[in-house]
C-alpha atoms as a PDB file:
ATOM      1  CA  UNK A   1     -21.877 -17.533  -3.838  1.00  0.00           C
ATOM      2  CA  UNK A   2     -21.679 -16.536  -7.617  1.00  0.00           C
ATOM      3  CA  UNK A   3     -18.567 -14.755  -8.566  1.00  0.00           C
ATOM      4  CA  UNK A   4     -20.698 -12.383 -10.921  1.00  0.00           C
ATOM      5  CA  UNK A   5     -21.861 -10.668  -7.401  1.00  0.00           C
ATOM      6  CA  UNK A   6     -18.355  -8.519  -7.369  1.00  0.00           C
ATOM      7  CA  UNK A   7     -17.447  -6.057  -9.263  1.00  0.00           C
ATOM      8  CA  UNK A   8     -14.117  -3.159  -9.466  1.00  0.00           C
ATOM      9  CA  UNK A   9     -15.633  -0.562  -7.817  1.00  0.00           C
ATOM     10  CA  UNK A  10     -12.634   1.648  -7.702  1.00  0.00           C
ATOM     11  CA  UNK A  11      -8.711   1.686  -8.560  1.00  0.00           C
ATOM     12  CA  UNK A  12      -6.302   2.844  -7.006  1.00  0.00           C
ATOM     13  CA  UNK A  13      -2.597   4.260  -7.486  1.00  0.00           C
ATOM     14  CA  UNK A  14      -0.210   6.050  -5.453  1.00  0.00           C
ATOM     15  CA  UNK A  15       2.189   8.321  -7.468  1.00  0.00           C
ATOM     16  CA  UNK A  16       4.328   8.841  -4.379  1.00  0.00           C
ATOM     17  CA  UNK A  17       4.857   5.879  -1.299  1.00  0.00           C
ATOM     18  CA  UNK A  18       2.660   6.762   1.753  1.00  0.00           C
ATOM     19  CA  UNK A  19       1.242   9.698   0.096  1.00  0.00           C
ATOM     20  CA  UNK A  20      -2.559   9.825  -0.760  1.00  0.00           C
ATOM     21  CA  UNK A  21      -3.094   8.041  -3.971  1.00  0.00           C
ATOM     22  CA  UNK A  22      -5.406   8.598  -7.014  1.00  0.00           C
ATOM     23  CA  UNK A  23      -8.351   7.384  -8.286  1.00  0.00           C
ATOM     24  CA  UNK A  24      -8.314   5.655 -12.247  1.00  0.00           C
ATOM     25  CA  UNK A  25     -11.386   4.689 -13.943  1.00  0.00           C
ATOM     26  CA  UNK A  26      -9.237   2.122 -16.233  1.00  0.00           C
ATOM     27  CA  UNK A  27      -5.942   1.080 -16.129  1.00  0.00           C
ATOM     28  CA  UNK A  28      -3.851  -2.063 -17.435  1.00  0.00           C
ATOM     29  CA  UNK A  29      -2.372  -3.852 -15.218  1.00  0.00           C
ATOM     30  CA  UNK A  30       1.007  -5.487 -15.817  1.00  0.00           C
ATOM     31  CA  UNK A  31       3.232  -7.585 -14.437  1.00  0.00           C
ATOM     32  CA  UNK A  32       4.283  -4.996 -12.056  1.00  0.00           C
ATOM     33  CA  UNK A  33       1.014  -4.032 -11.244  1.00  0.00           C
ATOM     34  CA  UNK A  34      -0.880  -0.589 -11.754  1.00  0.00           C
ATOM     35  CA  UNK A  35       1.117   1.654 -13.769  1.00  0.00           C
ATOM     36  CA  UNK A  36       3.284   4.371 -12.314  1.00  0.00           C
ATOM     37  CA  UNK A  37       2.377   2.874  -8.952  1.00  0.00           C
ATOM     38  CA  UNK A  38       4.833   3.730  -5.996  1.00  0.00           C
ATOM     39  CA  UNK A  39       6.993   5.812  -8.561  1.00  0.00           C
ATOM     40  CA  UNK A  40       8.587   7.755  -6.283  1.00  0.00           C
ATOM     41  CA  UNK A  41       9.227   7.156  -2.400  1.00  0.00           C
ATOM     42  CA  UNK A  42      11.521   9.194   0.555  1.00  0.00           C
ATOM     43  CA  UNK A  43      14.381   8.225   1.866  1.00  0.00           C
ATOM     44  CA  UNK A  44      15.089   8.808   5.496  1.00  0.00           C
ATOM     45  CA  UNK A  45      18.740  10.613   5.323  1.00  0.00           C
ATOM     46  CA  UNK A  46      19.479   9.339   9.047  1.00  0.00           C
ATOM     47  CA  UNK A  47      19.116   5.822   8.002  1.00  0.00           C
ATOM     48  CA  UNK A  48      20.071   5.960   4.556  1.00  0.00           C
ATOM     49  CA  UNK A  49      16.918   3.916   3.754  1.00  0.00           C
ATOM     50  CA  UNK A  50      13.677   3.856   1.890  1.00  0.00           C
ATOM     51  CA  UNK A  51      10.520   4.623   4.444  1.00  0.00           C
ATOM     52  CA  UNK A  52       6.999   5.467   3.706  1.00  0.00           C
ATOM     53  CA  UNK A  53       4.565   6.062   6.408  1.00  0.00           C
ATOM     54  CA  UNK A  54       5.333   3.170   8.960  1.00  0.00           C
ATOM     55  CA  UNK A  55       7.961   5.785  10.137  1.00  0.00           C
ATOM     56  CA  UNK A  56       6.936   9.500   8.714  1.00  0.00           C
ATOM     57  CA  UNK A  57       3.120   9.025   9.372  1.00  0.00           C
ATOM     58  CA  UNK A  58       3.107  12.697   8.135  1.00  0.00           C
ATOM     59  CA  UNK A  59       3.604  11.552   4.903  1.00  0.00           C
ATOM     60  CA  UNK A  60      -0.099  10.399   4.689  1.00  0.00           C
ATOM     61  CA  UNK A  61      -1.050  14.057   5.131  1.00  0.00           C
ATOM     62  CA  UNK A  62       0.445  14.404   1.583  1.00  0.00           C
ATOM     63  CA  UNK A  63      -0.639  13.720  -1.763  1.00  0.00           C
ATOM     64  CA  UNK A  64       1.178  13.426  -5.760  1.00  0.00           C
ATOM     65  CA  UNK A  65      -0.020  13.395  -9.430  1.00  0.00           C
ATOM     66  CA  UNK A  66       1.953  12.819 -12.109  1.00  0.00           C
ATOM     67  CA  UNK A  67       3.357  15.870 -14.203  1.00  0.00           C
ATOM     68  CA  UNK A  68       2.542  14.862 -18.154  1.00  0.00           C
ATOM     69  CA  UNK A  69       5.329  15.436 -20.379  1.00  0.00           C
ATOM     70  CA  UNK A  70       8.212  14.750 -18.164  1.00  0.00           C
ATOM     71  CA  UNK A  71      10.728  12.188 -17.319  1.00  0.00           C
ATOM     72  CA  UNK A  72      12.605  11.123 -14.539  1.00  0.00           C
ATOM     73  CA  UNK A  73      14.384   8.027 -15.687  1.00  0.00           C
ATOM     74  CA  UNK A  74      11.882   5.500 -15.140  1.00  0.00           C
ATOM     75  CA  UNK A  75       8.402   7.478 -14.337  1.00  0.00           C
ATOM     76  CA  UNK A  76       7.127  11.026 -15.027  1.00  0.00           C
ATOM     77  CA  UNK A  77       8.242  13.749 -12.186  1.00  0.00           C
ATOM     78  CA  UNK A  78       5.567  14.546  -9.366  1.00  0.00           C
ATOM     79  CA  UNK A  79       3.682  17.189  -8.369  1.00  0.00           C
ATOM     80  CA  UNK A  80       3.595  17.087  -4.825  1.00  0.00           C
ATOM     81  CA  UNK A  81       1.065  18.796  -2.398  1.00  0.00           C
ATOM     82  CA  UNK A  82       1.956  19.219   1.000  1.00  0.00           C
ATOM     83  CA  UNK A  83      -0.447  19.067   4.293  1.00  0.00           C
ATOM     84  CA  UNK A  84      -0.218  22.854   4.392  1.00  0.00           C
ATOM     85  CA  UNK A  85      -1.799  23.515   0.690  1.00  0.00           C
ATOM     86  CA  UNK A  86       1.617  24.147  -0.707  1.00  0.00           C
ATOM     87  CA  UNK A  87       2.864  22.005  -4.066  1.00  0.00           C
ATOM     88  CA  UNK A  88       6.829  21.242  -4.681  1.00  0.00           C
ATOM     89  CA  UNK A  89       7.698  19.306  -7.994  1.00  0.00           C
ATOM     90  CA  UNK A  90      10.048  17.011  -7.596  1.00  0.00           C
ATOM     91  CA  UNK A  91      12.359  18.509 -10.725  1.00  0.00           C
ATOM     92  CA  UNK A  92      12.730  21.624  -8.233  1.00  0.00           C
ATOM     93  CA  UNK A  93      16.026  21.934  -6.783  1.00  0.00           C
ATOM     94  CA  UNK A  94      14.845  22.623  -3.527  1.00  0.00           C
ATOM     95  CA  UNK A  95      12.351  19.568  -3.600  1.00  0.00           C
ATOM     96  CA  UNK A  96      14.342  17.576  -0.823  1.00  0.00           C
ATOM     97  CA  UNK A  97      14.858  20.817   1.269  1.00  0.00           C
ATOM     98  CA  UNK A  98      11.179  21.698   1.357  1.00  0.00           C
ATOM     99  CA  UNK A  99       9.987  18.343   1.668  1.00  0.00           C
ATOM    100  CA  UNK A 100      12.461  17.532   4.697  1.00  0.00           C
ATOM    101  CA  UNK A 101      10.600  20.901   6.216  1.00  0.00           C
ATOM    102  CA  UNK A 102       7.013  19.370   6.175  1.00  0.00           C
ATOM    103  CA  UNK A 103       8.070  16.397   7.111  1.00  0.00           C
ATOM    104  CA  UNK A 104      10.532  17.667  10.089  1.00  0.00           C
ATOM    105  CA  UNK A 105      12.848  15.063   9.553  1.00  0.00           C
ATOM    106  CA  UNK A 106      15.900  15.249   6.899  1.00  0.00           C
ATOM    107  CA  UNK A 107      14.876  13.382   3.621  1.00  0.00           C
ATOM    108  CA  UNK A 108      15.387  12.834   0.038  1.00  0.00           C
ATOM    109  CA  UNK A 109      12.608  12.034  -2.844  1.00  0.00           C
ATOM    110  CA  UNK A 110      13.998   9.469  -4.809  1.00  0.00           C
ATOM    111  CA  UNK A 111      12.120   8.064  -8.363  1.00  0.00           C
ATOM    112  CA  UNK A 112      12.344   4.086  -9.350  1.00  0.00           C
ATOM    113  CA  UNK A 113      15.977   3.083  -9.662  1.00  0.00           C
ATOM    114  CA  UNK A 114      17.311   0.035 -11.574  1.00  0.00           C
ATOM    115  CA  UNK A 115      16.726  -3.345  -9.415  1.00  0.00           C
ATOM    116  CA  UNK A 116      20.277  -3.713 -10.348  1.00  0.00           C
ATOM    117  CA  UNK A 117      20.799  -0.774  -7.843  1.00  0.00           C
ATOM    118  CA  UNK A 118      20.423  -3.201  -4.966  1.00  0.00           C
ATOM    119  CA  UNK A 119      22.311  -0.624  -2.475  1.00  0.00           C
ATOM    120  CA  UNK A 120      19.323   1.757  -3.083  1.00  0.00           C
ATOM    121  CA  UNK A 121      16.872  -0.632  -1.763  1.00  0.00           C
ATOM    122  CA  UNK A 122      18.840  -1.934   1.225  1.00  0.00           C
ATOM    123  CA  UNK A 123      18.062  -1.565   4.762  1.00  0.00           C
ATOM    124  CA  UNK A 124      20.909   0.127   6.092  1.00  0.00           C
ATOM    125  CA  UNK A 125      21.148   0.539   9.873  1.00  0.00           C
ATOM    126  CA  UNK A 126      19.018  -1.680  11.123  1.00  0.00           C
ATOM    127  CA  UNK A 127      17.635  -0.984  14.725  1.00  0.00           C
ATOM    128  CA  UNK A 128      19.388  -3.583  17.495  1.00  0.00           C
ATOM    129  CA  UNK A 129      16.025  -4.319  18.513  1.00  0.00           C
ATOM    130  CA  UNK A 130      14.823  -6.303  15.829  1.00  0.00           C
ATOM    131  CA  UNK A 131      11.568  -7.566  17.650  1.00  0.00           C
ATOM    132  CA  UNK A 132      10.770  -3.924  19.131  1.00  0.00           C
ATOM    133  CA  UNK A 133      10.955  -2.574  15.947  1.00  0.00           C
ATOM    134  CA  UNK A 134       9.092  -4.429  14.925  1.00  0.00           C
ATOM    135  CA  UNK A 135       5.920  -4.236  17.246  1.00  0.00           C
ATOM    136  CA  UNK A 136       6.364  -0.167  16.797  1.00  0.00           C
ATOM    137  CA  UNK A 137       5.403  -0.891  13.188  1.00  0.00           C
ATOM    138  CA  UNK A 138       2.441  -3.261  13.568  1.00  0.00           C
ATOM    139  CA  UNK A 139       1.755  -1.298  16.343  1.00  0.00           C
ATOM    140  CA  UNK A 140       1.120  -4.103  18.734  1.00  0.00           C
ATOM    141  CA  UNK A 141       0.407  -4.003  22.598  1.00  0.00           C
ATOM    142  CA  UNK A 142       2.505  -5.399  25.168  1.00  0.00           C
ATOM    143  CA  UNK A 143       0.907  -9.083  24.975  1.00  0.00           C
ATOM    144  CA  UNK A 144      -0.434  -9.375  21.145  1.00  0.00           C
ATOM    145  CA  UNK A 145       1.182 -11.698  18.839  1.00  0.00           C
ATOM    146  CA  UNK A 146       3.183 -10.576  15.557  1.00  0.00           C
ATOM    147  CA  UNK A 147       1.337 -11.026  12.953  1.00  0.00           C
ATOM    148  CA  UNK A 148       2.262 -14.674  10.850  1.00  0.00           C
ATOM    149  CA  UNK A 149       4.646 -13.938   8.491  1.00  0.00           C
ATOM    150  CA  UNK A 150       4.625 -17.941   7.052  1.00  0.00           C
ATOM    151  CA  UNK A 151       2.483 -17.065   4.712  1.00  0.00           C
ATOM    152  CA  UNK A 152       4.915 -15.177   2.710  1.00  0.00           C
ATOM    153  CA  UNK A 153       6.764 -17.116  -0.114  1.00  0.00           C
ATOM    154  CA  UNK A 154      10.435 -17.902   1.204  1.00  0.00           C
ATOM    155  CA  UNK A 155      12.217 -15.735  -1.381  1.00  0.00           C
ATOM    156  CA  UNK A 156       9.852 -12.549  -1.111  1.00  0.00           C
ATOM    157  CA  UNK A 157       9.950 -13.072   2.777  1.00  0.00           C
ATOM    158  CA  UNK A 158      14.246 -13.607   1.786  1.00  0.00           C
ATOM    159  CA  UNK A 159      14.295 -10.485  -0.129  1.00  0.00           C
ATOM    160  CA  UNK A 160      12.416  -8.078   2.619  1.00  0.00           C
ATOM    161  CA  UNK A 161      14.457  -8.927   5.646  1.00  0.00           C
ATOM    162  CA  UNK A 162      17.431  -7.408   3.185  1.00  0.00           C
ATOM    163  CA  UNK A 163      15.677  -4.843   1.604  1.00  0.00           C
ATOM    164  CA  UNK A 164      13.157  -2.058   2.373  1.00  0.00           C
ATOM    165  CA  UNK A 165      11.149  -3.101  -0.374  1.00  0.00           C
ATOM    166  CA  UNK A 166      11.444  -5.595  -3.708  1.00  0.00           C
ATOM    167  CA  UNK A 167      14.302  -4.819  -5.533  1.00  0.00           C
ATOM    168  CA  UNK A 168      13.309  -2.250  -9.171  1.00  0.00           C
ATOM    169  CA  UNK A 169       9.866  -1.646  -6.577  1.00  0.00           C
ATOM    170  CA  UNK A 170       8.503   0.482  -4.053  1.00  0.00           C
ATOM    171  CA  UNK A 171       6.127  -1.968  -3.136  1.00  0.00           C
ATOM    172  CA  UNK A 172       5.756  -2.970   0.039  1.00  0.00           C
ATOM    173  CA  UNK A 173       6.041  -7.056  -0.876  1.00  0.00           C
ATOM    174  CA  UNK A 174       3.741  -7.363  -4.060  1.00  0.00           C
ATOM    175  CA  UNK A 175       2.797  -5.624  -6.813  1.00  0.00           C
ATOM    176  CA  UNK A 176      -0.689  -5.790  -6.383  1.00  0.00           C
ATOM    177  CA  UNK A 177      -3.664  -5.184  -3.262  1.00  0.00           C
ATOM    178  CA  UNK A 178      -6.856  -5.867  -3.659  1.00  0.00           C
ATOM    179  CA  UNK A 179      -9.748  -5.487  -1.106  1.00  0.00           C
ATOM    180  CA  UNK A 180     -13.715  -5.645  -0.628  1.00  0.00           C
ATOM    181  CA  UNK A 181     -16.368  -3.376   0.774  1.00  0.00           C
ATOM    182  CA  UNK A 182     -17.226  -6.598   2.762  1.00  0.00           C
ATOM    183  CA  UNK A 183     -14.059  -6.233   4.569  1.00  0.00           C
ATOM    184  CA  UNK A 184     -14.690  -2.926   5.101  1.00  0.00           C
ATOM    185  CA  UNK A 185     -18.173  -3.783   6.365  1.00  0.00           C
ATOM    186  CA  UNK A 186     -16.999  -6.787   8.625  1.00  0.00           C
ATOM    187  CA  UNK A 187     -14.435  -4.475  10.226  1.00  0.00           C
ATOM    188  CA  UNK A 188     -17.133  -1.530  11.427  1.00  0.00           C
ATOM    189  CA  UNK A 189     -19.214  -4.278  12.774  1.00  0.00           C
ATOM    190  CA  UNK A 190     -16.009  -5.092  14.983  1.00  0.00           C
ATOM    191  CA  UNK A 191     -15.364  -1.119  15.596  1.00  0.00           C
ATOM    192  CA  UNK A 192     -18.497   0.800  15.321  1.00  0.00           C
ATOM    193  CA  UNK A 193     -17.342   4.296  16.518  1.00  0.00           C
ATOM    194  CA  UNK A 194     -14.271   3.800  14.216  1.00  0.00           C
ATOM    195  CA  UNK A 195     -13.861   5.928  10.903  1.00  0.00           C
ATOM    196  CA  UNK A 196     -13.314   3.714   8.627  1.00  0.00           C
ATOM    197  CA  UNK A 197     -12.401   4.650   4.808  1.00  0.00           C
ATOM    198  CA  UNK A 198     -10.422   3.330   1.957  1.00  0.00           C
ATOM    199  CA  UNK A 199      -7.643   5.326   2.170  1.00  0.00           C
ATOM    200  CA  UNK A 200      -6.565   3.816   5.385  1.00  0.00           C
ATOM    201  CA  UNK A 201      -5.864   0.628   3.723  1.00  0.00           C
ATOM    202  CA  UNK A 202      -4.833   1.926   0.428  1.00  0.00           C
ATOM    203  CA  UNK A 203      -5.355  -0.756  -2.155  1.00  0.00           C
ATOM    204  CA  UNK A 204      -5.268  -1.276  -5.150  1.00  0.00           C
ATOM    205  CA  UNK A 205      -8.766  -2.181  -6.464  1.00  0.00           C
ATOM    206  CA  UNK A 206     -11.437  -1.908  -4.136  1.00  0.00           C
ATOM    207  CA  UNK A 207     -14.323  -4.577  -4.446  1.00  0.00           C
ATOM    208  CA  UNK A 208     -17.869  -3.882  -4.605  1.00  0.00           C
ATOM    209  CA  UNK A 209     -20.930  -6.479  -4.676  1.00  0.00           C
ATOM    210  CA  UNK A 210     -24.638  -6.752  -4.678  1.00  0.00           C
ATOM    211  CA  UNK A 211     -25.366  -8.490  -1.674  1.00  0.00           C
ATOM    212  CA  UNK A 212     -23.809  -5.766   0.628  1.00  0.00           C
ATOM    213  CA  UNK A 213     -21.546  -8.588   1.995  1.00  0.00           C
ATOM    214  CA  UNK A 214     -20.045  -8.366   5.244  1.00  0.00           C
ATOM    215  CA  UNK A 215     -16.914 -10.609   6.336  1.00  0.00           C
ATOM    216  CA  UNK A 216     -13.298 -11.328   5.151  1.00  0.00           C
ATOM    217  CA  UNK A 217     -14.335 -12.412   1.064  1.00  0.00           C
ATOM    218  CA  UNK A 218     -11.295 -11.827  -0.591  1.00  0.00           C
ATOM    219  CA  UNK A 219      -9.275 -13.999   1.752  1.00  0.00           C
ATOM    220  CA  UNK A 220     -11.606 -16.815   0.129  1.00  0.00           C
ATOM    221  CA  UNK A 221      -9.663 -15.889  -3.355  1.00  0.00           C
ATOM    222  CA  UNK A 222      -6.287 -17.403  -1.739  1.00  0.00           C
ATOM    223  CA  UNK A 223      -5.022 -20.055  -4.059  1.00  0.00           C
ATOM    224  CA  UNK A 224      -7.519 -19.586  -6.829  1.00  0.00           C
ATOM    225  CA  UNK A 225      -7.091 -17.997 -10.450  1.00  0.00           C
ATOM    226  CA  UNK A 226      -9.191 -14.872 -10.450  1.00  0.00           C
ATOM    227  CA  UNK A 227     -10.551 -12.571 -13.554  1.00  0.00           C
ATOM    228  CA  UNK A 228     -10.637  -9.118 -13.194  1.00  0.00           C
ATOM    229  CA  UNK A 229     -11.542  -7.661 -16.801  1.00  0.00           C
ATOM    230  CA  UNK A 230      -8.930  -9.277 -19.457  1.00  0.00           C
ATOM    231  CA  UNK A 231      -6.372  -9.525 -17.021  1.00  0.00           C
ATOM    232  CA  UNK A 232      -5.419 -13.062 -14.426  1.00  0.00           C
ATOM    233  CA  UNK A 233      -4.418 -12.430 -11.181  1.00  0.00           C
ATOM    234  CA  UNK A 234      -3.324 -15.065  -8.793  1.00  0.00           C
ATOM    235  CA  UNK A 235      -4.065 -14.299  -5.041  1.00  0.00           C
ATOM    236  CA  UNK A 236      -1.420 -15.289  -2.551  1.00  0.00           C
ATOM    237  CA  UNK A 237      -1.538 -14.357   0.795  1.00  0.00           C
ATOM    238  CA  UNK A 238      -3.794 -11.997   3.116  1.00  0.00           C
ATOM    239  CA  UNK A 239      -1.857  -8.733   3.776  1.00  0.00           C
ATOM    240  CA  UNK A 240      -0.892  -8.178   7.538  1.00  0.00           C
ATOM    241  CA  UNK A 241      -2.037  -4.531   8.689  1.00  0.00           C
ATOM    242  CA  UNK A 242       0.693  -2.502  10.101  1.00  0.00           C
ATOM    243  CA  UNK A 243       0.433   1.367  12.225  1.00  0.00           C
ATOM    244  CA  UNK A 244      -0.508   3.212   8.961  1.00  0.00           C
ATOM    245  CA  UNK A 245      -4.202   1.486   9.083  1.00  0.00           C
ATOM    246  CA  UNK A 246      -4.646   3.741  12.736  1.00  0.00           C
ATOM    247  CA  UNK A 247      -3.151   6.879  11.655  1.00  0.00           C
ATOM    248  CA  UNK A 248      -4.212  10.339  11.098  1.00  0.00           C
ATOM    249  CA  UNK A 249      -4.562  11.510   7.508  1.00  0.00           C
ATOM    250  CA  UNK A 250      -6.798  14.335   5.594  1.00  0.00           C
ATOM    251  CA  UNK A 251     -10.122  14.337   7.589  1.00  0.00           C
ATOM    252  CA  UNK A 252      -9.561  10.969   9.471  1.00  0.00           C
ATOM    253  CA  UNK A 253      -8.709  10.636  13.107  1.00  0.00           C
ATOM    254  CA  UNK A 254      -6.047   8.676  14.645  1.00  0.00           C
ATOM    255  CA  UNK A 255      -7.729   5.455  16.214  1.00  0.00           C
ATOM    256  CA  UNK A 256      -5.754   2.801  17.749  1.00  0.00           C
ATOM    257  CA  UNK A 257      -9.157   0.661  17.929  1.00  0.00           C
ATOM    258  CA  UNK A 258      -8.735  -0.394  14.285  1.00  0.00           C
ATOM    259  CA  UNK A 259      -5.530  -2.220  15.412  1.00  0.00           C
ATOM    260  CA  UNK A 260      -7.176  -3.840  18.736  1.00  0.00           C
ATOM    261  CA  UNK A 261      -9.673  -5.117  16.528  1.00  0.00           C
ATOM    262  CA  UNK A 262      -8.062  -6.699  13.423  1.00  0.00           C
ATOM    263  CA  UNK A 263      -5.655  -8.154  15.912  1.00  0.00           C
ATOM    264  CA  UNK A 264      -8.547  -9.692  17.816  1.00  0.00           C
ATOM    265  CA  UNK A 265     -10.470 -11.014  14.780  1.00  0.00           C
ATOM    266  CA  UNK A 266      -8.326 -10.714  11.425  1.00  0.00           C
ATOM    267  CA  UNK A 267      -5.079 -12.196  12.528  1.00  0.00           C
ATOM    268  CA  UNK A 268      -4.024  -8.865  11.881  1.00  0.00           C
ATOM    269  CA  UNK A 269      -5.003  -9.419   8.328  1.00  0.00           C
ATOM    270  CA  UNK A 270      -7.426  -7.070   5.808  1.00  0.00           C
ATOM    271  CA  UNK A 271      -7.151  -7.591   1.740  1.00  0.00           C
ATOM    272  CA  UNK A 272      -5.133  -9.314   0.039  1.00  0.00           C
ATOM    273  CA  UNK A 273      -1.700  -9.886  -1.763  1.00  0.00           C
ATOM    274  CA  UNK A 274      -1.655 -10.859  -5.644  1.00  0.00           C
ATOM    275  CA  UNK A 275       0.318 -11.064  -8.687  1.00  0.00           C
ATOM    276  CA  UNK A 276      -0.663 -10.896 -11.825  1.00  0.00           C
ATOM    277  CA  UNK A 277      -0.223 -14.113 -14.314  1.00  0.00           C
ATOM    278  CA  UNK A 278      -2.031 -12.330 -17.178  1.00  0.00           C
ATOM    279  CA  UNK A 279      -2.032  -8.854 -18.001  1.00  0.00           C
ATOM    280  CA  UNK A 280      -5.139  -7.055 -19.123  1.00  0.00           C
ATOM    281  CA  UNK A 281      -6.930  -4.026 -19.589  1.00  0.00           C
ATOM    282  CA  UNK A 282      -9.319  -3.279 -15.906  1.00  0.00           C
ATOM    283  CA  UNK A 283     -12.147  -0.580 -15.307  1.00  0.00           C
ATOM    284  CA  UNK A 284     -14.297   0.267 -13.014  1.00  0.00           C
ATOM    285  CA  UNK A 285     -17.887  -1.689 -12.938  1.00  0.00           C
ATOM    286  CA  UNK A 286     -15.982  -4.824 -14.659  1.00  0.00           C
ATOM    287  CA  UNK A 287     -17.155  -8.646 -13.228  1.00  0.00           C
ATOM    288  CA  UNK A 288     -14.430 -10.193 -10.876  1.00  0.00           C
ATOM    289  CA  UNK A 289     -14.471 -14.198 -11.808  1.00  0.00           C
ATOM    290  CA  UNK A 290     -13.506 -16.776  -9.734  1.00  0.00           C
ATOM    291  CA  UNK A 291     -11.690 -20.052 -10.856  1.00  0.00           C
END
């Protein structure tokens, strides 16, 4: 199929880690990806480690924008709105106090350190039960497989059994996540009576086309250069789905079905992984190209 049939129909960024993101009508993307994406994240004060919503699902039930005019070292500080209507900033003193409140567990709101601050991004007390742990965070069934993890390069698949996320990042492996509508439409076809919306996979850019599409597309951009306005991205791997996907957030219900049936039929898998080879300028209603 002709790659002029998809286009950016939205982007995505996510001032805070887990919280609800933002929609942009342009951005460029860089190196690191979207601008000012994952600026911020919580660190679980038990655990002394970085978590987003795999653990606090609560955090989805929150949202950020950036505050213009300030600076927290590496990003702008946050306005934060809470799931009961409230707002925090994160340059008030009682941010971590008030935040640890909504969430009910004791945490701190941390902005982008240096990567050379690799004790920031460690995992620090790791659970004994590596594989349990695991299988709560994909949220698998007694039975289903793990998802594949050989599809991650050896040194980012190195660098997150050390760390809660890349080092200098609060991404979750790569700095970039890009899905289609045809995913989306592929995966109501497998759960019908399921809600499905963006927000539960949280990407990125999210792909329109003209054909009204239905199956896994953009895992057929794996290995090849694509265009996205001026900037080159290189797509590497399908992303494996984890317990956020089936959580409850804003007006969506929790469904577990969403799980059962990417498991079934995905391999676990919706949207994709990418870095970006050439940065460039990217809006909304801009031609995707293939290579």
């Amino acid at each position: 199929m002709s790659s002029q049939h998809f286009t950016v129909k939205e982007i995505w960024r996510y001032p805070v880690k887990s919280m609800q993101g933002e929609k942009l009508s342009e951005t460029v993307l860089t190196v690191g990806g979207v601008p000012l994406d994952r600026g911020w994240a919580v660190r679980d004060e038990a655990t002394q480690t970085i978590v987003g919503a795999k653990k606090i699902g609560e955090l989805l039930n929150c949202s950020a924008r950036y505050i213009d005019g300030t600076n927290a070292g590496a990003v702008p500080h946050v306005e934060i709105m809470l799931a009961d209507g409230n707002t925090i900033r994160s340059d008030d003193e009682q941010v971590h106090e008030k935040l640890s409140n909504a969430l009910g567990q004791d945490v701190t709101l941390w902005p982008l350190q240096p990567a050379d601050n690799k004790e920031h991004y460690r995992t620090k007390n790791a659970p004994e039960d590596m594989e349990a742990e695991m299988r709560a965070i994909f949220a698998l069934e007694p039975g289903e497989p793990l998802p594949d993890f050989s599809a991650f390069p050896p040194d980012v698949l190195g660098e997150l059994m050390e760390f809660a996320t890349p080092v200098g990042t609060y991404f979750d492996a790569f700095p970039l996540d890009i899905l289609t509508e045809a995913s989306l439409r592929h995966l109501q076809t497998l759960t019908p009576d399921a809600v499905l919306d963006v927000r539960r996979f949280r990407p990125n850019i999210l792909v329109g086309d003209s054909d009204n599409m239905s199956g896994l597309e953009e895992a057929k951009w794996i290995g090849r250069p694509v265009t996205i306005g001026n900037a080159r991205i290189d797509a590497v791997m399908e992303c494996p789905r984890c317990i956020m996907t089936t959580r409850a957030q804003g007006d969506l219900p929790r469904d577990a079905s969403i799980m059962r049936a990417m498991v079934a039929h995905t391999a676990q898998n919706l949207s994709i992984y990418c870095n970006i080879s050439k940065p460039g300028r990217v809006a909304e209603g801009d031609t995707i190209t293939l290579g």
